[in-house]
Every structure is written in C-alpha cells, then in structure tokens.
C-alpha atoms as a PDB file:
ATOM      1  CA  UNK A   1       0.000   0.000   0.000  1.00  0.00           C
ATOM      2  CA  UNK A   2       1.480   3.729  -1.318  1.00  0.00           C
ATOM      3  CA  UNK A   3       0.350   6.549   0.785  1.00  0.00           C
ATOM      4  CA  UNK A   4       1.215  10.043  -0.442  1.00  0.00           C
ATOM      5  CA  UNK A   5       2.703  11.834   2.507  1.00  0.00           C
ATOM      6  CA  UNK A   6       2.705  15.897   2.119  1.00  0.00           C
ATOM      7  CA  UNK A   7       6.736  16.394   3.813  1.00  0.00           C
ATOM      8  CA  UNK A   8       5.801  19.836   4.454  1.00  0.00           C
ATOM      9  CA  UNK A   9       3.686  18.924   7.194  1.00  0.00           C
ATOM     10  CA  UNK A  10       4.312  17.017  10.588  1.00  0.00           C
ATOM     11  CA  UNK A  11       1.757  14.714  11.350  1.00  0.00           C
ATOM     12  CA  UNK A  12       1.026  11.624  13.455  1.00  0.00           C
ATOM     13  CA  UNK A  13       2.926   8.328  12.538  1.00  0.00           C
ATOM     14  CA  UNK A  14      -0.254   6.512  11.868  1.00  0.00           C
ATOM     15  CA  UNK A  15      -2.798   9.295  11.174  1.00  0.00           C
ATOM     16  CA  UNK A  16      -3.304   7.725   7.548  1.00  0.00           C
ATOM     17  CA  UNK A  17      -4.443   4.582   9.189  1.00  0.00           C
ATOM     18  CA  UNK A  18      -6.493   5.324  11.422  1.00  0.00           C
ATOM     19  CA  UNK A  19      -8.408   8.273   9.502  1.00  0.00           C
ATOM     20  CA  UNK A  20      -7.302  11.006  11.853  1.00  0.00           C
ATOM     21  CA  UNK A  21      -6.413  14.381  10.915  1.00  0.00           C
ATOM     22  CA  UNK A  22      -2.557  15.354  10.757  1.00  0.00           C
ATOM     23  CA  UNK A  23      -1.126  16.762  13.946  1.00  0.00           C
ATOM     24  CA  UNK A  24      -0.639  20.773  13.296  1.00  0.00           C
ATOM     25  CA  UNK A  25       2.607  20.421  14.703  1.00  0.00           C
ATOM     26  CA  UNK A  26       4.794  17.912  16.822  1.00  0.00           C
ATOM     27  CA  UNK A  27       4.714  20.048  20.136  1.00  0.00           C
ATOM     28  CA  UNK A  28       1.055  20.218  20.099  1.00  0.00           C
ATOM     29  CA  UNK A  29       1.142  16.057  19.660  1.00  0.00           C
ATOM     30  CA  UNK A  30       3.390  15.931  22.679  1.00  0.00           C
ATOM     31  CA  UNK A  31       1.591  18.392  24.619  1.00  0.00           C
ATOM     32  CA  UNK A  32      -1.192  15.975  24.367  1.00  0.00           C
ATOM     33  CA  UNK A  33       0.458  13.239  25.160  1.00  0.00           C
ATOM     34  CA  UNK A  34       2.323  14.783  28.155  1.00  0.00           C
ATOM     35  CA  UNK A  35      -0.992  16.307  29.760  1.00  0.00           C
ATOM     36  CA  UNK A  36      -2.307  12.787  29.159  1.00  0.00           C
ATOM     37  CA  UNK A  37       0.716  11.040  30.844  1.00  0.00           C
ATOM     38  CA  UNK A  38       0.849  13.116  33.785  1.00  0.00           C
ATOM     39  CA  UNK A  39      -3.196  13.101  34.746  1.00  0.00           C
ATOM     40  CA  UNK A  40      -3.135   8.954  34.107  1.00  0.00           C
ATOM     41  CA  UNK A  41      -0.244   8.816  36.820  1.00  0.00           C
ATOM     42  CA  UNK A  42      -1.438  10.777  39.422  1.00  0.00           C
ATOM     43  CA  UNK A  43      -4.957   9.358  39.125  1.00  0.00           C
ATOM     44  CA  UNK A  44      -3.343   5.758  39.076  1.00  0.00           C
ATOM     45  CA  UNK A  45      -0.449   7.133  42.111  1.00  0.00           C
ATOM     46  CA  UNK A  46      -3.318   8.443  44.383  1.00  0.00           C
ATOM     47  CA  UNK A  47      -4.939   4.625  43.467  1.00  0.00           C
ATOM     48  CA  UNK A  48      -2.164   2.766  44.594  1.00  0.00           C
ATOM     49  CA  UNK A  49      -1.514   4.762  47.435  1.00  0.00           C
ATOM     50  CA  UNK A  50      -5.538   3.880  48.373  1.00  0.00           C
ATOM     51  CA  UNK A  51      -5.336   0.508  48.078  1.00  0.00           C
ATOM     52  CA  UNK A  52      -2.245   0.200  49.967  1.00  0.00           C
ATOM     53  CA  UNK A  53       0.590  -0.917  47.230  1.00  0.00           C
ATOM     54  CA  UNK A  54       2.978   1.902  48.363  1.00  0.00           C
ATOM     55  CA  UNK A  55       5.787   1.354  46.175  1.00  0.00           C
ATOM     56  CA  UNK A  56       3.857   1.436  43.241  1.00  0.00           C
ATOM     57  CA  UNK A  57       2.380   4.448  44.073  1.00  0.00           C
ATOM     58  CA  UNK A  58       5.939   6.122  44.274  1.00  0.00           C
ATOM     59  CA  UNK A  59       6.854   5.062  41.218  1.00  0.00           C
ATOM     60  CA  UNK A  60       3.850   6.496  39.488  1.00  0.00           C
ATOM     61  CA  UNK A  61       4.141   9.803  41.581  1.00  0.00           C
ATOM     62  CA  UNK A  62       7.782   9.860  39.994  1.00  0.00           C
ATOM     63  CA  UNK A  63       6.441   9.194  36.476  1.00  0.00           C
ATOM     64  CA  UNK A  64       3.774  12.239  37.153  1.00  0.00           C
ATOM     65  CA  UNK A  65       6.449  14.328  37.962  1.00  0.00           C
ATOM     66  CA  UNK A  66       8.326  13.634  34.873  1.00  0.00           C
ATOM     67  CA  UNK A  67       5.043  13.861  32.987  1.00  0.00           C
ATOM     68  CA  UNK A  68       4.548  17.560  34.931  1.00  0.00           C
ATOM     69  CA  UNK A  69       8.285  18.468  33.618  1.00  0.00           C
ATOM     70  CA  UNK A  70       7.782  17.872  30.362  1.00  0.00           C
ATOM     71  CA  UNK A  71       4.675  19.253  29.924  1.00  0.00           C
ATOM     72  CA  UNK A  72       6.108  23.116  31.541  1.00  0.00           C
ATOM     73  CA  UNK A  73       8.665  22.583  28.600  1.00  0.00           C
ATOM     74  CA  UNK A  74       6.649  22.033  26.417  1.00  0.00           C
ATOM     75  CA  UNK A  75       4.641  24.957  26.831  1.00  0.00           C
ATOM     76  CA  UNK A  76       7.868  27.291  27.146  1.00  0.00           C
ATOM     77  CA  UNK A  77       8.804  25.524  23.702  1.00  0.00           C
ATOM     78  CA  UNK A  78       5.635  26.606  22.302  1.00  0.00           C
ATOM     79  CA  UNK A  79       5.545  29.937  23.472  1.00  0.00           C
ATOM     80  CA  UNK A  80       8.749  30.956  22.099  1.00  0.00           C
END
C-alpha cells in the first residue's frame, strides 16, 4: 500500500491509518500526550496509594512528575 505523505507537514505516525487528521505540529502532539501522561499517573499514584501498594504508588508519583516536567517545557517551547 502507497500513501502520499505531504513532507511539508508534521503529522502523526499513523494518522493515515487510522483516519485522523494530521497533527498541526509535533509540540502540540506531545503536549497531548504529556498532559495525558501526567493526569493517568497521578490518578493511578493516588490509586495505589488507596489501596495500599505503596511502592507502586511512588513510582507512578515519579512518572507524574516527569510527565509535569515535560509538559512546563513544552509549553515554554511553544511559546517561544
């Protein structure tokens, strides 16, 4: 299967496959994915931490951190 790919636009890996719309740029795909990340592991941390599994809960609460970090990048990448 050829697919015609425009190279002056970013866009999403497998946007062609799935039927999706090309990403307007790659910092607003990671953006996405970052906010996504970082709410996912402190919902899932604050989980854990409930139901008693400590470590894991740490390890996630690291992982949101990271998540948090790249995300205020991000944005200071985009605003420049």
């Amino acid at each position: 299967m050829s697919v015609k790919r425009d190279p002056s636009r970013t866009h999403l890996p497998l946007a062609w496959w799935s039927g999706g719309q090309a990403a307007p740029n790659r910092l607003t795909a990671r953006t996405v994915l970052a906010s996504l990340g970082l709410v996912l592991c402190a919902i899932a941390a604050v989980v854990a931490c409930l139901v008693g599994a400590i470590g894991l809960a740490a390890g996630l609460a690291v992982l949101a951190v990271v998540g948090g970090i790249d995300l205020v990048v991000l944005v200071r990448r985009r605003r420049r």
